[in-house]
Protein backbone atom coordinates (compact mmCIF):
# COMPACT_ATOMS: atom_id res chain seq x y z
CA UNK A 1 0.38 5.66 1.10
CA UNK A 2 4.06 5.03 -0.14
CA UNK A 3 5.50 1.71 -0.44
CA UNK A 4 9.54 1.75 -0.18
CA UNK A 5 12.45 -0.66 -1.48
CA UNK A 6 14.37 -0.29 1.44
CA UNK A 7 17.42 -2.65 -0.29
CA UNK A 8 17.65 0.55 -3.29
CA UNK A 9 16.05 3.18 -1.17
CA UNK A 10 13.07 4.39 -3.62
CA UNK A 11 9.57 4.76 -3.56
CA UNK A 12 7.70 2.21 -5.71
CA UNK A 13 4.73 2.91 -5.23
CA UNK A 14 2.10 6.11 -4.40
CA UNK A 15 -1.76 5.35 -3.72
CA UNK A 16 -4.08 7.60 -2.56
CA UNK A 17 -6.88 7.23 -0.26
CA UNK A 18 -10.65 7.85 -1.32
CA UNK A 19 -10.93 9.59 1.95
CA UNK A 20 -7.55 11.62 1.43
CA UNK A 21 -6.00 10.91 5.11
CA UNK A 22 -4.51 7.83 5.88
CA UNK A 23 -3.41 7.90 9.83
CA UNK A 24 -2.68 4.77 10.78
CA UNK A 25 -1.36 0.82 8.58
CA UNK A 26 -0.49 -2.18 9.81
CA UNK A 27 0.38 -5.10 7.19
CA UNK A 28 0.57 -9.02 7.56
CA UNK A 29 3.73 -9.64 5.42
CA UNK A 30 2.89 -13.63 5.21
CA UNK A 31 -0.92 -13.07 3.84
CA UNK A 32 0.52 -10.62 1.39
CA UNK A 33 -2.02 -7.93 2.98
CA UNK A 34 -1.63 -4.10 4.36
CA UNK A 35 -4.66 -2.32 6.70
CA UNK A 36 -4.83 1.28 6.26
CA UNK A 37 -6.88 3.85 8.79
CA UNK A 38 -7.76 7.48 7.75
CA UNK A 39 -9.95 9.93 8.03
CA UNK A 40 -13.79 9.10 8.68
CA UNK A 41 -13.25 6.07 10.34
CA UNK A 42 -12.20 4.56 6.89
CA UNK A 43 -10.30 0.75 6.90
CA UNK A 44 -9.03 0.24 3.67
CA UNK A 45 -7.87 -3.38 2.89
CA UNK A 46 -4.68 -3.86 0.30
CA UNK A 47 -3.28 -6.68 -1.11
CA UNK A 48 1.05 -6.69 -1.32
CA UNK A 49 2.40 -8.43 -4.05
CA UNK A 50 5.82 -8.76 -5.98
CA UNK A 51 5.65 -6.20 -9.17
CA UNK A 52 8.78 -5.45 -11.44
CA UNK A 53 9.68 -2.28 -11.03
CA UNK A 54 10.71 -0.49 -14.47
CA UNK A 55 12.93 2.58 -15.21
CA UNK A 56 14.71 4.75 -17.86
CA UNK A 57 18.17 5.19 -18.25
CA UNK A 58 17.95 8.53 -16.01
CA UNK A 59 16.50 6.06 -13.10
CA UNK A 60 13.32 7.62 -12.81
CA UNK A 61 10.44 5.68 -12.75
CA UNK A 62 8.45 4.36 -15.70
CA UNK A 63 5.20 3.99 -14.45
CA UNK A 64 2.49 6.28 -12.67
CA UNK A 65 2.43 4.86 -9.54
CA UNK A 66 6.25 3.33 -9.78
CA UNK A 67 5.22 -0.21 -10.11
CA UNK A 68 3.54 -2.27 -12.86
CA UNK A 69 2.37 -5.95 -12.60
CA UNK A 70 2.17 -5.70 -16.49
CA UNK A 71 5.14 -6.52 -18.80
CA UNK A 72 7.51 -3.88 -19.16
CA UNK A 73 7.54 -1.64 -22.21
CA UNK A 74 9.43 -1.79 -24.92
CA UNK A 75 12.70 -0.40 -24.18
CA UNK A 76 12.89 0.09 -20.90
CA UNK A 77 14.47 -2.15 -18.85
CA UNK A 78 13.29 -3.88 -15.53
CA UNK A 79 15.52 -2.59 -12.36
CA UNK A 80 14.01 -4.72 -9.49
CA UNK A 81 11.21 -6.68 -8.10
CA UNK A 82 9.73 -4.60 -5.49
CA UNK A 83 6.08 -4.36 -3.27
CA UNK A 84 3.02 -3.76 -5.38
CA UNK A 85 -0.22 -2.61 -3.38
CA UNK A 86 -3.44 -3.10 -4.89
CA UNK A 87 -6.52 -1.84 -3.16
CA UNK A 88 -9.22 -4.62 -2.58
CA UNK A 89 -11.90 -2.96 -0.75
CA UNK A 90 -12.97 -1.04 2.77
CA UNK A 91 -14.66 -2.17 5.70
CA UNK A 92 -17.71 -0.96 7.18
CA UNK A 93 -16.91 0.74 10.76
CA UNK A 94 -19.57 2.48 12.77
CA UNK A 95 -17.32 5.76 13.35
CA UNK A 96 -16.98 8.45 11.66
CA UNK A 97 -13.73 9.38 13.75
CA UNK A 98 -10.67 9.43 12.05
CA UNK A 99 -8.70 5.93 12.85
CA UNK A 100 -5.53 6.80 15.22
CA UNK A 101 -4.14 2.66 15.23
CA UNK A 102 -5.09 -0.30 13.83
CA UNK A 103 -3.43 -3.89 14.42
CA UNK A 104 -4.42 -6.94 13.12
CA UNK A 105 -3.73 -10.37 15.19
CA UNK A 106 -1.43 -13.02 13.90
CA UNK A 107 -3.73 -15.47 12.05
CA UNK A 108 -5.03 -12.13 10.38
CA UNK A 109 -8.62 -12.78 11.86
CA UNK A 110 -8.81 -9.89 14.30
CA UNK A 111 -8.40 -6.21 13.64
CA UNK A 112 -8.23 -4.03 16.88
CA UNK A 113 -9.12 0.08 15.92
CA UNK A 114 -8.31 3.07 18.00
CA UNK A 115 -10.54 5.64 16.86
CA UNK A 116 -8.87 9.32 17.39
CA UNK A 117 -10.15 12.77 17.44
């Protein structure tokens, strides 16, 4: 999963799945959460937040992953504020197909899966 400033065009962020596929993510900007499908019928669930973003002078990013919800070191400066995903768990699904589309209703309370083979 890649997260993208599309305002400076960079990636801020790179997670990987436990399962290693993702297929499928659907995200409910106003809850602040993101749905991802893979591989084994996995449904990861994310939370979105604000993170600074922090780089060196060459532009290249200062953390791991590209985003830190920590302070940022010592002499690097802060370029943006940018998405920050943060995995919070998985649901349980009874397939072990891997998960083609997922789409999750406007109050958030519903999550429709299209299992794939």
């Amino acid at each position: 999963l890649r997260l993208w400033d599309l305002h400076t065009q960079h990636c801020v962020q790179t997670c990987a799945s436990p399962a290693g596929e993702l297929w499928s993510v659907d995200m409910d900007e106003s809850a602040g959460r993101l749905l991802t499908g893979g591989a084994g019928g996995e449904l990861l669930l994310w939370t979105i937040a604000k993170a600074e973003v922090a780089g060196s002078a060459g532009g290249e990013s200062g953390a791991a992953d590209g985003a830190t919800e920590e302070a940022t070191p010592v002499g690097v400066d802060p370029l943006w504020m940018a998405a920050h995903a943060t995995l919070r768990g998985s649901i349980a699904t009874t397939s072990s197909a891997k998960v083609a589309q997922i789409s999750c209703s406007a109050d958030g309370g519903i999550v429709g899966v299209l299992y794939g083979d």
